[in-house]
Protein backbone atom coordinates (compact mmCIF):
# COMPACT_ATOMS: atom_id res chain seq x y z
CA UNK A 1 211.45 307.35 94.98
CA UNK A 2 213.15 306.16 98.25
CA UNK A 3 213.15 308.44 100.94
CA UNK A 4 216.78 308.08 103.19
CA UNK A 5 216.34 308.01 106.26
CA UNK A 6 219.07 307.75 109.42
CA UNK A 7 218.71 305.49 112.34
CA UNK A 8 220.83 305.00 115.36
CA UNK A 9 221.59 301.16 116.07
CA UNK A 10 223.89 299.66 118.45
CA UNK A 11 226.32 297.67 117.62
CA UNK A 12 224.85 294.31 118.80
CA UNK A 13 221.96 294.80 117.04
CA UNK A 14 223.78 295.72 113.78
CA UNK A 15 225.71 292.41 113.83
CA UNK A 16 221.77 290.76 114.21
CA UNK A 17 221.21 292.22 110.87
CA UNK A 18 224.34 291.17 109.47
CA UNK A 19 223.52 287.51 110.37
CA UNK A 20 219.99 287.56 109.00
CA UNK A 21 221.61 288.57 105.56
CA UNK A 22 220.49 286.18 102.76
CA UNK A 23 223.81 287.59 101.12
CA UNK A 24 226.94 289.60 102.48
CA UNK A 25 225.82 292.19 99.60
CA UNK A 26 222.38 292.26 100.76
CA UNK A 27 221.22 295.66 102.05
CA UNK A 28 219.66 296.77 105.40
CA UNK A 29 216.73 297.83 103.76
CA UNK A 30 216.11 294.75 102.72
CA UNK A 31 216.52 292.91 106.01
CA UNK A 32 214.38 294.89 107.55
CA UNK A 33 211.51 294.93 105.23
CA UNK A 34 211.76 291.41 105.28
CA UNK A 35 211.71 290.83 109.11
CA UNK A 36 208.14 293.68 109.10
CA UNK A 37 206.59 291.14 106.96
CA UNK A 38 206.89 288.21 108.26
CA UNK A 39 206.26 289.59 111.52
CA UNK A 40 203.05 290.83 110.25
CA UNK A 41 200.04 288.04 110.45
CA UNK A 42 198.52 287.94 107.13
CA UNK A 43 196.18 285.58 108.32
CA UNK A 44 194.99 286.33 111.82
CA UNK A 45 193.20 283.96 114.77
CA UNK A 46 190.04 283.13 114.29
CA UNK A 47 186.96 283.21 117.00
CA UNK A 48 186.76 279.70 116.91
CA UNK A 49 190.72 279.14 117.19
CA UNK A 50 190.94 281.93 120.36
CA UNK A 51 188.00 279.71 122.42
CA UNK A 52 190.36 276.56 121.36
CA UNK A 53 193.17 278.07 122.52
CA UNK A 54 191.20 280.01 125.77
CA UNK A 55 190.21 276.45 126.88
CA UNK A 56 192.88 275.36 126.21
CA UNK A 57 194.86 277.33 128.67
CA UNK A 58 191.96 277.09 130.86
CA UNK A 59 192.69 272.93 131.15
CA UNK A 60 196.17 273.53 131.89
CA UNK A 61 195.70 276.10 134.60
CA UNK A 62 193.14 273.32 136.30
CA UNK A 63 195.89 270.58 135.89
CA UNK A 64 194.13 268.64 132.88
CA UNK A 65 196.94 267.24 130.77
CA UNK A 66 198.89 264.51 130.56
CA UNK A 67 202.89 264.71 130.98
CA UNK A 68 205.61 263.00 128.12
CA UNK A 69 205.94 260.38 130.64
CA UNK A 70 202.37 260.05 130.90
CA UNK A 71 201.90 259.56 127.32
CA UNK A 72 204.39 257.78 126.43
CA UNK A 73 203.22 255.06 129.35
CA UNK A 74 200.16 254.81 127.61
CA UNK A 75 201.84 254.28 124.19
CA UNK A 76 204.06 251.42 126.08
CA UNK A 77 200.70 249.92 127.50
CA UNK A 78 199.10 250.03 123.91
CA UNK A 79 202.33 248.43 122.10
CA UNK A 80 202.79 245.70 124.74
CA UNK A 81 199.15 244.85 125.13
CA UNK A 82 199.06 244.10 121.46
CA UNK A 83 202.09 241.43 122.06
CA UNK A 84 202.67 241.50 125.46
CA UNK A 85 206.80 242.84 124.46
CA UNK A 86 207.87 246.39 124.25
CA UNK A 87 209.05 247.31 120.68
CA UNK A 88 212.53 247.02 122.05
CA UNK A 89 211.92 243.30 122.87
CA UNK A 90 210.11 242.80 119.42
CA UNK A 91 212.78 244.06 117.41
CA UNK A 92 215.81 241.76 119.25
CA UNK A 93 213.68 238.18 118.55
């Protein structure tokens, strides 16, 4: 048996709700209990995927990585050194 129970919302976060409806005849209830479980994590971090993500952050704070630009210079250097063109100039022949 459902229990009722009253909650105070304001009205921004009332029209949220209303725009995470599946249906207009879908209930609160039903919003909300879907937003709690997904925002649970069924399947939390493991040990091995924290250290990855540690060093991760460790690499960046010391400056190693590579910008877009950077990487996408090196994909330019790989395409042309294959043919000497850029894709652009392989494409209009």
């Amino acid at each position: 048996m459902a229990a009722t129970t009253t909650i105070c919302l304001e009205p921004e976060v009332k029209e949220l709700l209303n725009g995470l409806k599946i249906h207009p005849q879908e209930s609160y209830n039903s919003v909300v209990k879907r937003l709690a479980t997904n925002a649970y994590d069924w399947e939390p971090l493991s040990e091995e995927s924290i250290k990855q993500i540690e060093e991760g952050l460790r690499d960046y704070r010391e400056g190693k990585f590579f910008t877009h630009e950077e990487v996408w210079g090196e994909i330019e250097k790989e395409r042309r050194g294959r043919t000497g063109k850029t894709k652009v100039e392989e494409c209009t022949e």
